[in-house]
Protein backbone atom coordinates (compact mmCIF):
# COMPACT_ATOMS: atom_id res chain seq x y z
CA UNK A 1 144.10 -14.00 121.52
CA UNK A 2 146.84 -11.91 122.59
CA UNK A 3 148.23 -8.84 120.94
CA UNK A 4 151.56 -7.12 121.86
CA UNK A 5 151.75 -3.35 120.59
CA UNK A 6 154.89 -1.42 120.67
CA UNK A 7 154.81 2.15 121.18
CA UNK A 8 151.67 1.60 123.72
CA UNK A 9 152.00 4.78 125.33
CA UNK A 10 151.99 6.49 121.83
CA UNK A 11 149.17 8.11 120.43
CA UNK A 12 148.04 5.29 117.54
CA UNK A 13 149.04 2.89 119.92
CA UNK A 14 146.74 3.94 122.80
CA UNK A 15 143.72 3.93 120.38
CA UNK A 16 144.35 0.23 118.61
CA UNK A 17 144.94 -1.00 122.12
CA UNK A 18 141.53 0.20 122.90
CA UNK A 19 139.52 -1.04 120.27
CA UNK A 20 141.39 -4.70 120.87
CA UNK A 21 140.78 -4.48 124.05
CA UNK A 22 136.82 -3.13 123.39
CA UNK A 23 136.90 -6.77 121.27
CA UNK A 24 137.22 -8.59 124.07
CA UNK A 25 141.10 -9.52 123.81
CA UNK A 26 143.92 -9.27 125.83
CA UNK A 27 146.59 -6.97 125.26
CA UNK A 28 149.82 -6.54 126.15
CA UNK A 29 151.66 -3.16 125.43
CA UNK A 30 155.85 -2.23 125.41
CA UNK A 31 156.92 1.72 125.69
CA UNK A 32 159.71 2.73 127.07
CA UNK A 33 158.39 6.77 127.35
CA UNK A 34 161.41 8.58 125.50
CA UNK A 35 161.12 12.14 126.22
CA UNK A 36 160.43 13.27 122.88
CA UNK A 37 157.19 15.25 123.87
CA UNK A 38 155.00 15.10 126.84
CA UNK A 39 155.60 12.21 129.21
CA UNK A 40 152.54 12.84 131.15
CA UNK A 41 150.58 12.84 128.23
CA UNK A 42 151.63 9.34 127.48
CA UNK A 43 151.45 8.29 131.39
CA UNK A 44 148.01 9.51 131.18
CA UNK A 45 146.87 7.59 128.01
CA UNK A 46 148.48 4.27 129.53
CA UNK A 47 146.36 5.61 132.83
CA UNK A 48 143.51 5.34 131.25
CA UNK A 49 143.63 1.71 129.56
CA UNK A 50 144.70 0.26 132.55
CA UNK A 51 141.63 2.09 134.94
CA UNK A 52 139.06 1.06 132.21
CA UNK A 53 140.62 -2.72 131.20
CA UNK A 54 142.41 -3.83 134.27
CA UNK A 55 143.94 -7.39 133.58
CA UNK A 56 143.34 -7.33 130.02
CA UNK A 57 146.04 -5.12 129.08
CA UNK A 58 149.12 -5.87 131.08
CA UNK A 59 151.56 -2.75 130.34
CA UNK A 60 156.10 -3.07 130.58
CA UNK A 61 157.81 0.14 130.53
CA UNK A 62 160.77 -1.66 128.25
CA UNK A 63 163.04 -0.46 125.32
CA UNK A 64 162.48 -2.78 122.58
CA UNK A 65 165.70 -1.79 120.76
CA UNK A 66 167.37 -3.26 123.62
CA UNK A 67 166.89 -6.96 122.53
CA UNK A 68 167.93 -8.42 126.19
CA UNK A 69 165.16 -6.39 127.79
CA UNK A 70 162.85 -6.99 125.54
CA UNK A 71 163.21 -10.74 125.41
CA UNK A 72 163.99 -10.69 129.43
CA UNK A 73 160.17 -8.79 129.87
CA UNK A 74 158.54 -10.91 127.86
CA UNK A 75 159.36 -14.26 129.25
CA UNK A 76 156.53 -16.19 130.29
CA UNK A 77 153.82 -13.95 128.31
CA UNK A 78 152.12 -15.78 125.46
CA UNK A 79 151.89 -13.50 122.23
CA UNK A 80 149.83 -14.70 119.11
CA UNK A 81 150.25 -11.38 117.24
CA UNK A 82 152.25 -8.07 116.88
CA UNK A 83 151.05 -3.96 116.15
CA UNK A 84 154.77 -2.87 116.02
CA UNK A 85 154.24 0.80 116.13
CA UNK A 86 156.86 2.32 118.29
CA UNK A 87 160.04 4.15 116.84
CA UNK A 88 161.74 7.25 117.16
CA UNK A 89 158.86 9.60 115.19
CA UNK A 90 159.51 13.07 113.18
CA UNK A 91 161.25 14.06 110.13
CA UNK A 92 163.07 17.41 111.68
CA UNK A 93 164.13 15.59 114.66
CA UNK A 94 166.62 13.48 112.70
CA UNK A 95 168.45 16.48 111.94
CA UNK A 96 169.16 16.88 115.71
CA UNK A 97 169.69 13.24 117.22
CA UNK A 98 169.88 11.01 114.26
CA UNK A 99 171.35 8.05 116.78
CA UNK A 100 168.21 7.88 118.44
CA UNK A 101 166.69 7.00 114.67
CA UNK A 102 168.93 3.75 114.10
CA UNK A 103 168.50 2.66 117.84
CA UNK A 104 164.52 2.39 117.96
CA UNK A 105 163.49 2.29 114.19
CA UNK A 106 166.64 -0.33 113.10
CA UNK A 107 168.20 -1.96 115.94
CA UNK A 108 164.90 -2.00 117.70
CA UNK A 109 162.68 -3.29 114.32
CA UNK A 110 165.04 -5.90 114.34
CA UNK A 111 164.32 -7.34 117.40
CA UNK A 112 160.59 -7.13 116.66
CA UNK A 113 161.68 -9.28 114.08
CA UNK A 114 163.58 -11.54 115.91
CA UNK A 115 160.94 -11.68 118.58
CA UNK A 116 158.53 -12.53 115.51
CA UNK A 117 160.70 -15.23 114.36
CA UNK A 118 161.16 -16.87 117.44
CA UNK A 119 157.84 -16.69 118.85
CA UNK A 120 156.78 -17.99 115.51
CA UNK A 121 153.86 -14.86 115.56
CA UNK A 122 150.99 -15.97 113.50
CA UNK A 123 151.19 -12.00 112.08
CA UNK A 124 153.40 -8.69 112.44
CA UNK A 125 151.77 -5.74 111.28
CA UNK A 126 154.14 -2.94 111.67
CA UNK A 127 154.22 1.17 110.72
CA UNK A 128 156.18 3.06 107.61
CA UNK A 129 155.53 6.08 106.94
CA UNK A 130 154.36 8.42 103.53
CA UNK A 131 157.98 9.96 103.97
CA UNK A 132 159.77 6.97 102.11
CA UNK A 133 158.10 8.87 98.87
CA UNK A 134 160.59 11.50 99.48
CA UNK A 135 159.83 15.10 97.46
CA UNK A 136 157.46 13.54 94.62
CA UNK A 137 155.69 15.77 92.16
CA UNK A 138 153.01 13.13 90.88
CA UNK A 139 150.43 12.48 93.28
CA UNK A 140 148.71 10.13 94.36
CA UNK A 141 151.76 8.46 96.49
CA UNK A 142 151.60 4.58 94.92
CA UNK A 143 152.62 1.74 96.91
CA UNK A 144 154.30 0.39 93.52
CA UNK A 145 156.29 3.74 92.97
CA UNK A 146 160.19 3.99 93.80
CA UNK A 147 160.97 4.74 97.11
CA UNK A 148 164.67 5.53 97.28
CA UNK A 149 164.97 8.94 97.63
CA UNK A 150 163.94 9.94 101.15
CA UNK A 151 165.23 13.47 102.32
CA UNK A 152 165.57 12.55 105.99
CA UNK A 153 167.03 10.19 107.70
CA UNK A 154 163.39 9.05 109.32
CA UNK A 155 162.30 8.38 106.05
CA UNK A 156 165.22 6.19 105.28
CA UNK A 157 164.93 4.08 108.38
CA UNK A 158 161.36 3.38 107.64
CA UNK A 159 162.25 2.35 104.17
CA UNK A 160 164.92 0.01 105.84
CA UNK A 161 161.91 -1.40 108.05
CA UNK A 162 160.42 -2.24 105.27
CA UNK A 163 163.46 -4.21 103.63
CA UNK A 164 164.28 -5.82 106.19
CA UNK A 165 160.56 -6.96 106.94
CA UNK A 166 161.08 -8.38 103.20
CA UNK A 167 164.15 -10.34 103.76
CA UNK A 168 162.42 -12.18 107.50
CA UNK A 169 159.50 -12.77 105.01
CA UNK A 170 161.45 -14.57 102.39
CA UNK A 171 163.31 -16.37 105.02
CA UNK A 172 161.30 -17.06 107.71
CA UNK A 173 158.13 -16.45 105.92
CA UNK A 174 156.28 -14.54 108.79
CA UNK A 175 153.54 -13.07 107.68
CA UNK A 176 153.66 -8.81 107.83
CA UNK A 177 151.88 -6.45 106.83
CA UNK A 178 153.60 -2.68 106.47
CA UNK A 179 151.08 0.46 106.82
CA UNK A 180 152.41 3.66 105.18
CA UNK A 181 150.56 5.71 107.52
CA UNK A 182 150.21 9.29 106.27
CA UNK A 183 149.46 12.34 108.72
CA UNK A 184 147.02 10.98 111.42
CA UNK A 185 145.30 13.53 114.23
CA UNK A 186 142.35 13.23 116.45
CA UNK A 187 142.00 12.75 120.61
CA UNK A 188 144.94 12.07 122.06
CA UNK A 189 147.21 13.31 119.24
CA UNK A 190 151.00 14.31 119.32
CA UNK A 191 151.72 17.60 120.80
CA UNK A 192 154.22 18.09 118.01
CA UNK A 193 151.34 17.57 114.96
CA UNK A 194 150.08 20.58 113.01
CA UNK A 195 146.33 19.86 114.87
CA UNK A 196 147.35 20.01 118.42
CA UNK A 197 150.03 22.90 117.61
CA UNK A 198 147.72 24.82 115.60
CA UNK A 199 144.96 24.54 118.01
CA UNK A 200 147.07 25.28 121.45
CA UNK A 201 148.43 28.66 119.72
CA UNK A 202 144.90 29.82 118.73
CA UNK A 203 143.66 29.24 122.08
CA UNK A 204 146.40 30.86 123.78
CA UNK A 205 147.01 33.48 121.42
CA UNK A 206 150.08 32.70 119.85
CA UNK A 207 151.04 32.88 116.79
CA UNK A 208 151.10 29.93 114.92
CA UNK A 209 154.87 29.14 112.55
CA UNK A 210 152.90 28.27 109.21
CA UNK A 211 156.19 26.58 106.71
CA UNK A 212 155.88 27.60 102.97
CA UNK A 213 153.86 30.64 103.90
CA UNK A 214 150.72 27.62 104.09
CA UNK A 215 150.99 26.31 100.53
CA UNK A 216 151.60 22.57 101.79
CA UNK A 217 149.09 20.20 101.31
CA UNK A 218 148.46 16.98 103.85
CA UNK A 219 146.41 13.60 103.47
CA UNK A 220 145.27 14.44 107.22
CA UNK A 221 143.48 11.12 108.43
CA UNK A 222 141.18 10.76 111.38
CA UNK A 223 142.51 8.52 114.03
CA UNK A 224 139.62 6.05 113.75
CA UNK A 225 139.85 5.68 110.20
CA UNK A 226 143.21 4.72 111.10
CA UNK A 227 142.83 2.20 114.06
CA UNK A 228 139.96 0.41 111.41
CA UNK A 229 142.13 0.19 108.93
CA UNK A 230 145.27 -1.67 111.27
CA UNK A 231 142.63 -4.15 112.53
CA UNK A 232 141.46 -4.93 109.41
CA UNK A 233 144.85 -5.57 108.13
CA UNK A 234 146.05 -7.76 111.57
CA UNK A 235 142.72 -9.73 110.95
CA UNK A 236 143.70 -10.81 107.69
CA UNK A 237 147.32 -11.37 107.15
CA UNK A 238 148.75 -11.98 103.99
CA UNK A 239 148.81 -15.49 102.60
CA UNK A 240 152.07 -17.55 101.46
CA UNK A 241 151.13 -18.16 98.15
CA UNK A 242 153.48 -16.68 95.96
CA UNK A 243 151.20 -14.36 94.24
CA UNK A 244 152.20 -10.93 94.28
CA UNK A 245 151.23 -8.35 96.68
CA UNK A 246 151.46 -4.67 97.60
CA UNK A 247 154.65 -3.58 97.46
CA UNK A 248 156.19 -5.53 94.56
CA UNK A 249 156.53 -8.96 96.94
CA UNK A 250 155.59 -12.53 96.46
CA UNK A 251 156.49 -13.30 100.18
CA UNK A 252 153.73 -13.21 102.65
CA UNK A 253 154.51 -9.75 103.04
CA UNK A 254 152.24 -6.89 101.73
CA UNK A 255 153.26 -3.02 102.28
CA UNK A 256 149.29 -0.22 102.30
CA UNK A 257 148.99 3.43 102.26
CA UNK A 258 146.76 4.24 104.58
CA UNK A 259 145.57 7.61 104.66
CA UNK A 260 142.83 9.58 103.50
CA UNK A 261 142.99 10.32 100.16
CA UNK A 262 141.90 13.55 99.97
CA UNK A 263 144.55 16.05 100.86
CA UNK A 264 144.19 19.62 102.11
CA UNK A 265 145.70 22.21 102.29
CA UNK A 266 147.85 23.78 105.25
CA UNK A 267 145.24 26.79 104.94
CA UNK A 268 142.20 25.03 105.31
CA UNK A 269 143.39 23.27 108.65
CA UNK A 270 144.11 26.51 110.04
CA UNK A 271 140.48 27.94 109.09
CA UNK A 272 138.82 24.37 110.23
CA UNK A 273 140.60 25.31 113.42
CA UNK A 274 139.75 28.46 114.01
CA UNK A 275 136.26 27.94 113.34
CA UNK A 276 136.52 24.52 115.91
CA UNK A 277 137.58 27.24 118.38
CA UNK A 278 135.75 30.62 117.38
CA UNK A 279 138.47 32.42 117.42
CA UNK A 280 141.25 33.83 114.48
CA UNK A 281 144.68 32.92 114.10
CA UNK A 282 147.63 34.77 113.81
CA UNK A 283 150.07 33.50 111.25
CA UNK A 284 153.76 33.65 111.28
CA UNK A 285 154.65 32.62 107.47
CA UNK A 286 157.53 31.13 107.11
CA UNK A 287 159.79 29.37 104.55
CA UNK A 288 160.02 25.20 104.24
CA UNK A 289 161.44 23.67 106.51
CA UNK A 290 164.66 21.18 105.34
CA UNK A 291 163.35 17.57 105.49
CA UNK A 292 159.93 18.19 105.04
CA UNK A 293 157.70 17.54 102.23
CA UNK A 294 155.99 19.71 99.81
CA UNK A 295 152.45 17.54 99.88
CA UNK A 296 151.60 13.88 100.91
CA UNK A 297 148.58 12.13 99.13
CA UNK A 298 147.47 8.51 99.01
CA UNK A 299 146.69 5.82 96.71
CA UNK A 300 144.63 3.83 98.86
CA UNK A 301 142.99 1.15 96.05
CA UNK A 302 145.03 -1.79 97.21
CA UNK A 303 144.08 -1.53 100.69
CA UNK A 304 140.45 -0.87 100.29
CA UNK A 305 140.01 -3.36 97.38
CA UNK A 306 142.11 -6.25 99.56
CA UNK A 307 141.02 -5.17 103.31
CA UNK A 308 137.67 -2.77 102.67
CA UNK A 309 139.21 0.22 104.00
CA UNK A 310 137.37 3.50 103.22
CA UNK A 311 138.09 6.59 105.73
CA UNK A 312 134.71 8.42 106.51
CA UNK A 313 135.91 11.05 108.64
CA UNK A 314 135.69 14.36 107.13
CA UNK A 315 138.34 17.67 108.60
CA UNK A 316 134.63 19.12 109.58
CA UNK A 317 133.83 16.55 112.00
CA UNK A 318 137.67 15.26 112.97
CA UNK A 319 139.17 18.44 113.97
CA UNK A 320 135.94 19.59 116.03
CA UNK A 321 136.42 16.22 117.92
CA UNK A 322 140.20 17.00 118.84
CA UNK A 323 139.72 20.49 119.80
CA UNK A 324 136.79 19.51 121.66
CA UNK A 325 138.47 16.42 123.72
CA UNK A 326 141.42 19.58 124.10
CA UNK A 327 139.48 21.90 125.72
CA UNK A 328 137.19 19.68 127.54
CA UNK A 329 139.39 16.75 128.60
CA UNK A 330 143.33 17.30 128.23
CA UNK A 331 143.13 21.27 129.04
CA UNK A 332 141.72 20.26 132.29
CA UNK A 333 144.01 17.32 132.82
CA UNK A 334 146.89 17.24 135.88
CA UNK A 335 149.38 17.00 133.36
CA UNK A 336 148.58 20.08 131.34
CA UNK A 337 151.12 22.41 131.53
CA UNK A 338 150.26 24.36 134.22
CA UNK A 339 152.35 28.11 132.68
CA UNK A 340 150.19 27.50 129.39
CA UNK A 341 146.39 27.72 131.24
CA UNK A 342 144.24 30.15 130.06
């Protein structure tokens, strides 16, 4: 069995690589390292597949919204299933270099599609996000609720994904699963997420930019509730029956929250943090930022009655575990930043 992930070099992707690749498969991973944040932080987590799983996971440095290179760097390599995680991530980021948005999460889901289609992929299991809710007042975020108001232009591509998924569904009837994947931290995290942010300024110092003076609430979701919950949707794809699924569709196409369902506050992050790293914060309140949310919160019945998905990770165990791997592993890594040691 053979597994290509997009976006291998990416922070999810790294992780559900690992745990196929723990299974015994073979994996085969696409990234094409876009400067968005750290590229020896991603060079480092492909580093560190390839040193533990040799052959097994065969890596391409490829853009896969380039369909040509994509199709050209796969020839030749069988591919049973697709984890199509890659795209241009973060909601205030669109507001600067919205192109780069339509090129990876359109163009490019499109040819993950295509690729699908062709290849005649037994199942593509492929990332949303919680943003397609847009500014909602009435929490829990529901899979059956409207989603047609996003307030960034991230949010509306990954509502397009999901369309689009629809019509290849109906037409080609490939079998997908989307994942509304809601804010996910841990080892190996994003150095532009609240954890690793929050955690690098109290250990330097620095004050920390807290939006809507901290009165923001998050579904934060440990990274291996997350990577159980993917592989328990890619082992089970959704049949062609024409019963309806998640997400409103009688296609063999189902759309999950996957998140945590307990949301916290900005405020308790910061304290979980400081008490990770024995040491106070100092807080630079600010107003909300445009394009950002108010609170994110999911409904997560469908997926655990249908897949047996139940997060177990607590803030009081996840956030000791990043800051930990921080200061042990990545603090002490060649590609820290070298000006930012303590």
């Amino acid at each position: 069995m053979t597994t290509l992930i997009t976006g291998a070099a990416g922070f999810i992707g790294m992780h559900v690589a690992e745990a196929l690749l723990n299974r015994g498969e073979q994996v085969v991973g696409i990234d094409n390292f876009t400067p968005y944040y750290s590229l020896d932080l991603k060079r480092a987590r492909v580093a560190r597949l390839e040193a533990k799983h040799g052959t097994a996971y065969s890596f391409l440095n490829i853009d896969f919204g380039d369909a040509s290179a994509l199709t050209a760097s796969l020839f030749g390599k069988e591919v049973d299933r697709v984890v199509h995680l890659g795209a241009q991530p973060g909601v205030r980021y669109s507001l600067e270099n919205p192109a780069a948005y339509i090129h990876s999460n359109i163009s490019g889901h499109l040819n993950i599609l295509e690729l699908a289609r062709h290849r005649a992929i037994s199942h593509l299991v492929y990332a949303s996000s919680s943003s397609v809710y847009g500014m909602r007042s009435d929490t829990p975020f529901r899979v059956a609720d409207r989603a047609d108001s996003p307030i960034s232009l991230y949010a509306a591509t990954k509502r397009a994904d999901e369309l689009m998924s629809e019509t290849y569904a109906h037409l080609f009837r490939i079998p997908q699963t989307g994942l509304r994947f809601f804010t996910v931290y841990g080892p190996w995290g994003r150095p532009d997420m609240a954890v690793w942010k929050f955690t690098e300024a109290v250990l330097q110092g620095k004050a920390i930019d807290v939006y809507n003076h901290g009165d923001m609430l998050r579904d934060f979701t440990f990274i291996d509730d997350i990577v159980n919950g993917i592989i328990l949707a890619l082992d089970r794809p959704p049949a062609d029956d024409g019963q309806q699924k998640p997400g409103g569709f009688a296609t063999p196409h189902r759309i999950y929250n996957i998140g945590n369902n307990r949301p916290e506050q900005l405020t308790d992050l910061i304290r979980a943090i400081e008490g990770a790293c024995d040491r106070k914060a100092e807080l630079n309140l600010m107003p909300m930022q445009d394009g950002d949310v108010y609170q994110t919160f999911a409904d997560i019945d469908d997926i655990n009655r249908d897949l047996g998905f139940a997060p177990t990770t607590p803030m009081s165990v996840g956030v000791p575990a990043f800051v930990n791997w921080y200061v042990e592993e990545w603090s002490k890594h060649p590609g820290y930043p070298v000006a930012e040691r303590k």
